[in-house]
N, C-alpha and C. Protein backbone atom coordinates (compact mmCIF):
# COMPACT_ATOMS: atom_id res chain seq x y z
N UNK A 1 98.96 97.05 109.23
CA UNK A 1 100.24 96.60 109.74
C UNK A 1 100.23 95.08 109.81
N UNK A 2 101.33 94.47 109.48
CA UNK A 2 101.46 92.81 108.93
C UNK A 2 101.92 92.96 110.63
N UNK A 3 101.11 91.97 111.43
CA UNK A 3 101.62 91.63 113.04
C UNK A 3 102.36 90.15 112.88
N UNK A 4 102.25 89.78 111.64
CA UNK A 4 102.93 88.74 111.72
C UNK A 4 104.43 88.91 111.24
N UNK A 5 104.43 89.83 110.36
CA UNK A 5 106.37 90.11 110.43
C UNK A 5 106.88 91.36 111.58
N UNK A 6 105.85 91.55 112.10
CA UNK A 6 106.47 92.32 113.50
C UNK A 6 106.86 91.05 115.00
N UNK A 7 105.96 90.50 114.39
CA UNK A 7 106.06 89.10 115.62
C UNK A 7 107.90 88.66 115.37
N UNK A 8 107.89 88.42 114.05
CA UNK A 8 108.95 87.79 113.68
C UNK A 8 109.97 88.53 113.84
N UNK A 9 110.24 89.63 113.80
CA UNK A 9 111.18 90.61 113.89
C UNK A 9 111.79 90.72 115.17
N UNK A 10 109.99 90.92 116.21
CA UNK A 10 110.29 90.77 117.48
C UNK A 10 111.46 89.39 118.32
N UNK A 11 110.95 88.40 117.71
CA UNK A 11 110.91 87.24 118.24
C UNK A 11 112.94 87.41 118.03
N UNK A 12 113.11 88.13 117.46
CA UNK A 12 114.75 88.23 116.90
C UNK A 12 115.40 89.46 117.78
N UNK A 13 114.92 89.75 118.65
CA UNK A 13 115.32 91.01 119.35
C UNK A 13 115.57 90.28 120.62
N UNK A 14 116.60 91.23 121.84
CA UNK A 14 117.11 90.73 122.70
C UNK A 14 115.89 91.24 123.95
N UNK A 15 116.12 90.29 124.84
CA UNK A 15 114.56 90.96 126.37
C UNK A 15 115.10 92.42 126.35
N UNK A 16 116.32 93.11 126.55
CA UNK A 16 116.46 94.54 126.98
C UNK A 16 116.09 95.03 125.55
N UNK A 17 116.39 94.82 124.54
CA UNK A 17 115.59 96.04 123.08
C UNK A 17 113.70 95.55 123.71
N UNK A 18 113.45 94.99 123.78
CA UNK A 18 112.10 94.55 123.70
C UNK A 18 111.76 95.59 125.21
N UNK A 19 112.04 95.39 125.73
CA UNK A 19 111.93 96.51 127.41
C UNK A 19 112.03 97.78 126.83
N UNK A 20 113.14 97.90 126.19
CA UNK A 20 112.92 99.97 125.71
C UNK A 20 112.45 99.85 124.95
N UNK A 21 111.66 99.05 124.13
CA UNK A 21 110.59 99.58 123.04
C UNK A 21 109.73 99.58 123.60
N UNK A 22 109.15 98.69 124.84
CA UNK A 22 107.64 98.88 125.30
C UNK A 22 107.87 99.90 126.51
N UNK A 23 108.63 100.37 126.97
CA UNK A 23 108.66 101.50 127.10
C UNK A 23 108.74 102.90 126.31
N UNK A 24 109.19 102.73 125.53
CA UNK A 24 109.07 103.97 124.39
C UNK A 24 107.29 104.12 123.95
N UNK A 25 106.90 102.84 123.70
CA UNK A 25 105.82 102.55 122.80
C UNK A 25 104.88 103.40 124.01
N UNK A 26 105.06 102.81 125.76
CA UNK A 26 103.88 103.19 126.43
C UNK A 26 104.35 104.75 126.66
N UNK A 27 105.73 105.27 126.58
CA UNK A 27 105.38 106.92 126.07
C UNK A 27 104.72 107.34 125.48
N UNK A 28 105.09 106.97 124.23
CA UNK A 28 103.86 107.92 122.96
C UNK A 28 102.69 107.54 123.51
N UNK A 29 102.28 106.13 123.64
CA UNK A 29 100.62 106.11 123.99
C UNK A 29 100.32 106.83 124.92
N UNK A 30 101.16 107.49 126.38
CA UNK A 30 100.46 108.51 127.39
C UNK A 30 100.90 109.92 126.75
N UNK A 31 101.04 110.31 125.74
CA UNK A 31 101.25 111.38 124.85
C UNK A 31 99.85 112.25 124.95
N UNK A 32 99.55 113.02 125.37
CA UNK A 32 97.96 113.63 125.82
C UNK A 32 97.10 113.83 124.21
N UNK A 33 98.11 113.88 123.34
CA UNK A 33 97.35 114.20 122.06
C UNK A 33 96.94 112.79 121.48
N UNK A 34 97.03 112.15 121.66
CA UNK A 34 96.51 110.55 121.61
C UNK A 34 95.41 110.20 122.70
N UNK A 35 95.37 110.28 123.60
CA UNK A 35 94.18 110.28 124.47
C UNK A 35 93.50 111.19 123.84
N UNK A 36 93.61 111.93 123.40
CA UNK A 36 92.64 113.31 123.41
C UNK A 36 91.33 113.09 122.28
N UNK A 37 92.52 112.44 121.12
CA UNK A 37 92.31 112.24 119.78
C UNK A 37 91.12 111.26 120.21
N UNK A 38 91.56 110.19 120.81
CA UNK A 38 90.64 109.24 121.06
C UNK A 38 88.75 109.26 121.90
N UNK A 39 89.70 110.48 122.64
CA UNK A 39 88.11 110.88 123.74
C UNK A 39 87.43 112.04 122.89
N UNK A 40 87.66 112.45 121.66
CA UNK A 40 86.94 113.48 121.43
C UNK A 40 85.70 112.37 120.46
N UNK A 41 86.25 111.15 120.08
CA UNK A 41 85.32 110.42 119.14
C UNK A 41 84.32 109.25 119.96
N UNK A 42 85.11 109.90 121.22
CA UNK A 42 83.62 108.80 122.31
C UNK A 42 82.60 109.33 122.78
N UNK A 43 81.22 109.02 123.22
CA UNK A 43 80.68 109.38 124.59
C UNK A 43 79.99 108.32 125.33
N UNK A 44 79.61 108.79 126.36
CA UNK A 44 79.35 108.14 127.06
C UNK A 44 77.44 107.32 126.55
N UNK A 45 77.64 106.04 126.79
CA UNK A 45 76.55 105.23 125.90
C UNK A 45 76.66 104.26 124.90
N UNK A 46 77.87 105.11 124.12
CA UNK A 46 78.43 104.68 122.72
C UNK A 46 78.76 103.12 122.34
N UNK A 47 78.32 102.40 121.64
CA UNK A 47 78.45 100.79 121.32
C UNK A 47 79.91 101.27 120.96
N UNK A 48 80.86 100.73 121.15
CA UNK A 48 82.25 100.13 120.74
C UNK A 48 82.54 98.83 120.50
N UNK A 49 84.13 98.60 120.16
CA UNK A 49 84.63 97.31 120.74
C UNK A 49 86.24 97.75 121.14
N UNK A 50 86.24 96.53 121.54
CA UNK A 50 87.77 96.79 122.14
C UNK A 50 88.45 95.64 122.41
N UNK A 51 89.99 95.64 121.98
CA UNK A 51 90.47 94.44 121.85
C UNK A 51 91.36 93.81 123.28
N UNK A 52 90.59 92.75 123.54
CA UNK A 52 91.00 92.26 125.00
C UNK A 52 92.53 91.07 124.34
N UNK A 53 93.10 91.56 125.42
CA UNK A 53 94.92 90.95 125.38
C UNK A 53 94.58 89.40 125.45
N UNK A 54 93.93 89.25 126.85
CA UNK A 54 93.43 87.27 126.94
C UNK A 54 93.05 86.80 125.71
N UNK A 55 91.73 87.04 125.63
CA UNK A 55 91.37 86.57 124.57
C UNK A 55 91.54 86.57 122.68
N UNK A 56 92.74 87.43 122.61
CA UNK A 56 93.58 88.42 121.34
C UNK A 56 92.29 88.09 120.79
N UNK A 57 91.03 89.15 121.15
CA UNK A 57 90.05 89.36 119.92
C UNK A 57 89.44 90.62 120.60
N UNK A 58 88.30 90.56 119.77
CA UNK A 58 87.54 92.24 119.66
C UNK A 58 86.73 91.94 121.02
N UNK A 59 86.08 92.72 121.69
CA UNK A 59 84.91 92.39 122.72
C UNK A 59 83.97 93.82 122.30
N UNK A 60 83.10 93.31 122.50
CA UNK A 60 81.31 94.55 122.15
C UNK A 60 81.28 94.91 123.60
N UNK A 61 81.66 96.21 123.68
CA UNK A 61 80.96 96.92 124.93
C UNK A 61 80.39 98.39 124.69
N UNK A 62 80.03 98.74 125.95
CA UNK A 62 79.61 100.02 125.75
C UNK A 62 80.36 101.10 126.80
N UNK A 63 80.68 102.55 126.65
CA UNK A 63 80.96 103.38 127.18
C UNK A 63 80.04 103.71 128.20
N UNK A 64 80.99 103.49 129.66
CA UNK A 64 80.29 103.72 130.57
C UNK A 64 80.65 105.19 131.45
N UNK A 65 81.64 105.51 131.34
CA UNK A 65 82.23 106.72 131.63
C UNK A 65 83.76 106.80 130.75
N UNK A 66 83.63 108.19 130.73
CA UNK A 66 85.35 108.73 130.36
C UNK A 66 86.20 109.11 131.44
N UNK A 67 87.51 108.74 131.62
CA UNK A 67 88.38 108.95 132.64
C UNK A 67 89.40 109.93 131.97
N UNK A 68 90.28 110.53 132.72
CA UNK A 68 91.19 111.10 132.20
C UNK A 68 92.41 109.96 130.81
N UNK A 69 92.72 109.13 131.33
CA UNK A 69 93.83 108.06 130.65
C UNK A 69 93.26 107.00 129.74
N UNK A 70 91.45 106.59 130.88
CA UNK A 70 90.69 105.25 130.18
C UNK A 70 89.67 105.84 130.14
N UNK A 71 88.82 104.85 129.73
CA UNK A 71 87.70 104.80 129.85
C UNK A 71 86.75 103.81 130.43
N UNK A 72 85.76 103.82 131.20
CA UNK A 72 85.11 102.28 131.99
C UNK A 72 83.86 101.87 130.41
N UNK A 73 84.43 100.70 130.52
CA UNK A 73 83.16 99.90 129.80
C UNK A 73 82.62 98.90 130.36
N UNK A 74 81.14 98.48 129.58
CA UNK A 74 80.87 97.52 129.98
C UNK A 74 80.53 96.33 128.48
N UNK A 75 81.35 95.21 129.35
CA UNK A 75 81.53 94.36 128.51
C UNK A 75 79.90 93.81 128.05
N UNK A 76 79.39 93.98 126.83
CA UNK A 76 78.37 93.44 126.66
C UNK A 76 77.96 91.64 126.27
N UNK A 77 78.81 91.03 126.49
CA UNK A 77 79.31 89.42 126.43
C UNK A 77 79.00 89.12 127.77
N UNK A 78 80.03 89.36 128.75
CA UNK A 78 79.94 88.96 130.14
C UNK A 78 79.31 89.77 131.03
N UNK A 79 79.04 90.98 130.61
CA UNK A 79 78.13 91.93 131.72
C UNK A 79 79.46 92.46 132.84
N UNK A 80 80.21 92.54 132.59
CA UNK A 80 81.45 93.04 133.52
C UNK A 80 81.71 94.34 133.23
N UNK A 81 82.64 95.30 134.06
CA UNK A 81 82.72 96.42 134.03
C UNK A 81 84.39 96.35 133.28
N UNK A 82 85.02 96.81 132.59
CA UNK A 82 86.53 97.26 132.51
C UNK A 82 87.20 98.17 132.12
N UNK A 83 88.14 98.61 133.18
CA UNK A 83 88.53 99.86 132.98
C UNK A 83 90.01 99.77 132.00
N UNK A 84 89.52 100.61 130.47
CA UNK A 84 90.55 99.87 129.20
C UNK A 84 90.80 101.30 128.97
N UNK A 85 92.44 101.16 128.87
CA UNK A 85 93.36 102.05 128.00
C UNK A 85 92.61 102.55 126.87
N UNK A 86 91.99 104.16 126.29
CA UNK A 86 91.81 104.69 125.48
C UNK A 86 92.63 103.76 123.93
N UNK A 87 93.89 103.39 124.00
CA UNK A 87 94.83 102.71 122.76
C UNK A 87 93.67 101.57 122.57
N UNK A 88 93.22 101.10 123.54
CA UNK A 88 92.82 99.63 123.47
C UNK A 88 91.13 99.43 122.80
N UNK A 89 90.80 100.55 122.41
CA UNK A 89 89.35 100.95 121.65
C UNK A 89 89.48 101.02 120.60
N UNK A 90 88.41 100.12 119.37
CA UNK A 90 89.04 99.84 117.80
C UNK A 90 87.80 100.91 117.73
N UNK A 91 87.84 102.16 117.11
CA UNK A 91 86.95 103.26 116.45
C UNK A 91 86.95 102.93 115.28
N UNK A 92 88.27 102.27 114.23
CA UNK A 92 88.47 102.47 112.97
C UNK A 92 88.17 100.96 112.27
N UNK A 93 87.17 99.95 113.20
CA UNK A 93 87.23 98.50 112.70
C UNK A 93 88.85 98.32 111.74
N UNK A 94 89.74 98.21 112.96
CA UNK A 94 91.10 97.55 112.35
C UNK A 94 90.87 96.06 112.75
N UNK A 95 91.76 95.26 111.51
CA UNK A 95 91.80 93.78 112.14
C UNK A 95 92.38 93.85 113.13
N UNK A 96 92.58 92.57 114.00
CA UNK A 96 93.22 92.95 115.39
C UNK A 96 93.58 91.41 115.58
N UNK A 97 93.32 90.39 114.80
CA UNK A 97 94.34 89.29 115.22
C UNK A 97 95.40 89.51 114.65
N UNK A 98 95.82 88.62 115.88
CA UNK A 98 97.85 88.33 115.22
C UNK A 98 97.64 87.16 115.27
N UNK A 99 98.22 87.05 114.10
CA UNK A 99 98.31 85.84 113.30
C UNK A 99 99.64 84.99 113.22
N UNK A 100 100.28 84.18 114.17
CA UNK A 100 101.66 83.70 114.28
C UNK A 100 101.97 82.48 113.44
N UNK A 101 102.38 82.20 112.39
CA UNK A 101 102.45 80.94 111.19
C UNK A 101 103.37 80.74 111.74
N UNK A 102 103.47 79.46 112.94
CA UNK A 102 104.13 78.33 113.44
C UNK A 102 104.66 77.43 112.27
N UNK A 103 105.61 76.97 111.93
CA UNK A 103 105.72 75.74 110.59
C UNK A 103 105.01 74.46 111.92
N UNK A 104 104.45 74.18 110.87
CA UNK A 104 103.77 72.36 111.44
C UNK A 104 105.12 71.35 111.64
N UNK A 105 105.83 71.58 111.00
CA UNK A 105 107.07 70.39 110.31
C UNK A 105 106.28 68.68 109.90
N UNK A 106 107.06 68.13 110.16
CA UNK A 106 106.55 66.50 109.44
C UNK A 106 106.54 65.82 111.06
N UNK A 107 105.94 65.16 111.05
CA UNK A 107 105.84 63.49 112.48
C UNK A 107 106.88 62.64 111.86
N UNK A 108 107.37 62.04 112.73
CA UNK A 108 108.21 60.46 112.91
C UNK A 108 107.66 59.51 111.38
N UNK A 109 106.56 59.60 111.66
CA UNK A 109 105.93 58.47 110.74
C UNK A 109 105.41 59.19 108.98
N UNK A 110 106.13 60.41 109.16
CA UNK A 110 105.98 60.83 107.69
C UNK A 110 107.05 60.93 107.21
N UNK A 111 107.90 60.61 107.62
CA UNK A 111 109.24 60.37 106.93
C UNK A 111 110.30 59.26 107.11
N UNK A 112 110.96 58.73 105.78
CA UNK A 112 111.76 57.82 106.13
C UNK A 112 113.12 58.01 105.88
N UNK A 113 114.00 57.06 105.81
CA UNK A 113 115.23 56.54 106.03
C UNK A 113 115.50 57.00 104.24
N UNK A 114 116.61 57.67 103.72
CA UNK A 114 116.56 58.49 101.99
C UNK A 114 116.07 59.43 101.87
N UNK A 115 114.93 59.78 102.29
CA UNK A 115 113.99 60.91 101.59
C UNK A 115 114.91 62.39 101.89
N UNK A 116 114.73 62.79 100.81
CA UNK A 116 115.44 64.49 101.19
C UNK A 116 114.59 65.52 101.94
N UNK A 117 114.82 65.90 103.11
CA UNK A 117 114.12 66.80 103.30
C UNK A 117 114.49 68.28 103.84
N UNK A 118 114.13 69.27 104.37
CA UNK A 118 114.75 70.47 104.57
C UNK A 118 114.56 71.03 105.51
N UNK A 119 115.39 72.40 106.14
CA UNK A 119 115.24 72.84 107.26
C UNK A 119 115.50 74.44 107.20
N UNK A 120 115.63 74.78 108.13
CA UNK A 120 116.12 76.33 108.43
C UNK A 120 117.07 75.98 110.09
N UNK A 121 118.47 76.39 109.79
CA UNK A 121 119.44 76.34 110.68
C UNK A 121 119.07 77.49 111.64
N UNK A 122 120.06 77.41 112.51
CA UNK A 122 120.16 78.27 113.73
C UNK A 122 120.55 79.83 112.96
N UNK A 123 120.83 79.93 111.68
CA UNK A 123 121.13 81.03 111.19
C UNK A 123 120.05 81.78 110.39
N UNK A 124 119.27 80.93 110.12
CA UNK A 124 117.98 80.98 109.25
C UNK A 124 118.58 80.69 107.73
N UNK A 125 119.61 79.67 107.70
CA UNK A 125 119.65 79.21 106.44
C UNK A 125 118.80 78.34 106.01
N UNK A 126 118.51 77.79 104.50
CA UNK A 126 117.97 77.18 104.61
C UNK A 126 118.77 75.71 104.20
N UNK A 127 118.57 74.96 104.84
CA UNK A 127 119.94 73.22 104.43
C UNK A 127 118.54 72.67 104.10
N UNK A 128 119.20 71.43 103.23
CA UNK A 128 118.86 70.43 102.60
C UNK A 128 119.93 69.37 102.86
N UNK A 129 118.74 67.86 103.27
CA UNK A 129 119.82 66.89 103.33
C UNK A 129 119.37 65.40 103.12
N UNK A 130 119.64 64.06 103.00
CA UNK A 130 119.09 63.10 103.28
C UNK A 130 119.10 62.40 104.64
N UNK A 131 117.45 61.69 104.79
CA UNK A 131 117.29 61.08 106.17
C UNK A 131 118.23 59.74 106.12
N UNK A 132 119.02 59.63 107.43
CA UNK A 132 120.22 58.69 107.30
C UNK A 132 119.87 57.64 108.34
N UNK A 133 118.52 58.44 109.50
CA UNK A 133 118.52 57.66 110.84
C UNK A 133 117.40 58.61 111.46
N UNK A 134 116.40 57.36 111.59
CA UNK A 134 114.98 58.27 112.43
C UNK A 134 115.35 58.16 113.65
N UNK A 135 115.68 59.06 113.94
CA UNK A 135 115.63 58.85 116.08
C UNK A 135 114.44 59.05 116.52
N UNK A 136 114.25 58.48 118.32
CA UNK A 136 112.78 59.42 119.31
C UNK A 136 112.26 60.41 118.34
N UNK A 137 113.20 61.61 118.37
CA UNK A 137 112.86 63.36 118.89
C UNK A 137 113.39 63.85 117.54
N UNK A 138 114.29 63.31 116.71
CA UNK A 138 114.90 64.10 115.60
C UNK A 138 115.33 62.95 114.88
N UNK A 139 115.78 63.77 113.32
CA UNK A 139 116.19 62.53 112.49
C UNK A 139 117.55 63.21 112.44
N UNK A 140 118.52 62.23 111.86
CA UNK A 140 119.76 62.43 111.49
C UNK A 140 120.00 62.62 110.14
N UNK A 141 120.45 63.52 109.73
CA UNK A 141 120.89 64.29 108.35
C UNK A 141 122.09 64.21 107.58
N UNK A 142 122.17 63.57 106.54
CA UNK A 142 123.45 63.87 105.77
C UNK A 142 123.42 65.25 105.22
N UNK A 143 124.30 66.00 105.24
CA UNK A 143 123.64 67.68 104.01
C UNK A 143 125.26 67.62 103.79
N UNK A 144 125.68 67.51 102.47
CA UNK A 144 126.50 67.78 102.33
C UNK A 144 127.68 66.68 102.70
N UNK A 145 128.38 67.63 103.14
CA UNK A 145 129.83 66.72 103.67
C UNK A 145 129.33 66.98 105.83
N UNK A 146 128.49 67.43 105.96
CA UNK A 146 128.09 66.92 107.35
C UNK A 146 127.00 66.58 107.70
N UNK A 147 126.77 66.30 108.87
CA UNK A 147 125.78 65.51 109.81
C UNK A 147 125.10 66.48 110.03
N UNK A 148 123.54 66.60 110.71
CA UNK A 148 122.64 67.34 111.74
C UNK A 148 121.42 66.56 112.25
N UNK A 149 121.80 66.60 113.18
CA UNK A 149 120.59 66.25 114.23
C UNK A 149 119.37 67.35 114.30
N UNK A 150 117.82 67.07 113.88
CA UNK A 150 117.02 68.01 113.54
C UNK A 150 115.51 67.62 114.21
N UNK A 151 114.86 68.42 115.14
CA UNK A 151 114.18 67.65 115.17
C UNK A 151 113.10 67.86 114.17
N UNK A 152 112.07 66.74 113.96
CA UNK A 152 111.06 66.64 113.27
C UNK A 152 110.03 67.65 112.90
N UNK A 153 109.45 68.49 114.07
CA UNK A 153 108.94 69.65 114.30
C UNK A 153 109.47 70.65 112.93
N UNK A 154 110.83 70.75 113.04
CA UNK A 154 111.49 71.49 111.66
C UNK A 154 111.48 71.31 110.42
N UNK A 155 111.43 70.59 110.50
CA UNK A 155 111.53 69.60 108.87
C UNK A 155 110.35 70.00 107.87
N UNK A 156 110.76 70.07 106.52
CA UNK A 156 109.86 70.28 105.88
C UNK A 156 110.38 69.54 104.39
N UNK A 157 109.09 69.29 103.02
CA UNK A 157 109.52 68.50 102.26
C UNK A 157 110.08 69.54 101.60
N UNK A 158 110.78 69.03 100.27
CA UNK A 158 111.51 69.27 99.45
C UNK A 158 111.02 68.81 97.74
N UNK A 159 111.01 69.66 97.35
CA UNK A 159 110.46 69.94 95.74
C UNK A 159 111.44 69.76 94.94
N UNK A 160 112.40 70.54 95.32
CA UNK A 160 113.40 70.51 94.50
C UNK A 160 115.12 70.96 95.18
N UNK A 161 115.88 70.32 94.85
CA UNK A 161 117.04 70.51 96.11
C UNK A 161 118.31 70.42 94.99
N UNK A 162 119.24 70.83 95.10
CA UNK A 162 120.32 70.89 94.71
C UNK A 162 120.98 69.67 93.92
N UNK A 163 120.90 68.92 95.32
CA UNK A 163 121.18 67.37 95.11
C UNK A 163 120.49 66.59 93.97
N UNK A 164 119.24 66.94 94.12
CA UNK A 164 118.37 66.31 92.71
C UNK A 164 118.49 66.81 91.45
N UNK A 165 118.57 67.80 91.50
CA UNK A 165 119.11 69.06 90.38
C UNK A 165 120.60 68.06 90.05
N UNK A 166 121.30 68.06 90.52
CA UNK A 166 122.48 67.71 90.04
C UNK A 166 122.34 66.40 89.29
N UNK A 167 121.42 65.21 90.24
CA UNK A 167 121.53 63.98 89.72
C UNK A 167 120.71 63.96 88.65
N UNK A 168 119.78 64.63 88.25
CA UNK A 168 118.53 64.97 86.99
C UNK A 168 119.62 65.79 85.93
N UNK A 169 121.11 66.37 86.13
CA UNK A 169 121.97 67.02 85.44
C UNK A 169 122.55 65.74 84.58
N UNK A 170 122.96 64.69 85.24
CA UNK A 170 123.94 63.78 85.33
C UNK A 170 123.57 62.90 83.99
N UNK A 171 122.31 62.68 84.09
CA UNK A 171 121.47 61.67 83.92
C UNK A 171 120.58 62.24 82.14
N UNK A 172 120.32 63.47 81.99
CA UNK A 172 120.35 63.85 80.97
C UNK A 172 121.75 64.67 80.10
N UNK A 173 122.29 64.45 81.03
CA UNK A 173 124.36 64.59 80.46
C UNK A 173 124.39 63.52 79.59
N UNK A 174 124.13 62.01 80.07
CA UNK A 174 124.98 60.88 79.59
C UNK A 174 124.36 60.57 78.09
């Protein structure tokens, strides 16, 4: 499962869809045939791992008892005891980071005053425009027949844009 286009999907959903899905989700997981599934492939002793939420990675422990819902381990890193959701035990070595690809965008000082560069709007379009005016926090954008204020964070270069396309048209026209 790609956690990074579920992130993204998520990240597009309203707080109440996101509330009845993790409620739906923690139904099925107290579903007894899912615990069951899970405790018939443990015992008690057993090297595991299990993926801790803080640290979004794997942790090496061992089975210290079976509970009805969890199971107690002990963390073999810190020597601690924790009592973890049966869901939360990798049996099948699945990857288990999520992986969130933030865009970097450009700094203040990598761009100037002409250069074309590009964005993704509040719609997830994608605009293209020229830098007209470096501000603090954002540059100012010609795209077109309007303005946008963008900040920097967003911005990304441009390979090839419409605008250049046209003037590279113009220019082997004449």
């Amino acid at each position: 499962m790609n956690f990074s286009d579920v992130i993204k999907t998520l990240n597009q959903a309203s707080a109440f869809d996101l509330y009845r899905m993790r409620a739906a989700i923690d139904r099925v997981l107290d579903d007894p045939k899912w615990l069951q599934a899970i405790q018939l492939r443990l015992q008690v002793g057993q090297e595991v791992s299990y993926f801790s939420v803080p640290t979004n990675a794997l942790r090496r422990a061992k089975v210290m008892e079976l509970r009805r819902k969890q199971a107690v381990l002990l963390d073999m890193d810190d020597a601690q005891s924790w009592i973890i959701s049966y869901a939360a035990i990798n049996l099948d070595g699945a990857d288990v980071q999520i992986r969130e690809h933030k865009p970097q965008g450009l700094g203040r000082n990598e761009v100037a005053i002409g250069e074309t560069v590009g964005f993704l709007d509040r719609e997830q379009q994608q605009r293209t425009g020229k830098i007209i005016r470096l501000n603090d926090k954002t540059v100012s954008l010609q795209c077109g027949n309007s303005q946008w204020r963008v900040a920097y964070s967003l911005l990304h270069r441009v390979l090839e844009s419409d605008e250049l396309l046209h003037k590279v048209i113009e220019i082997a026209g004449k």
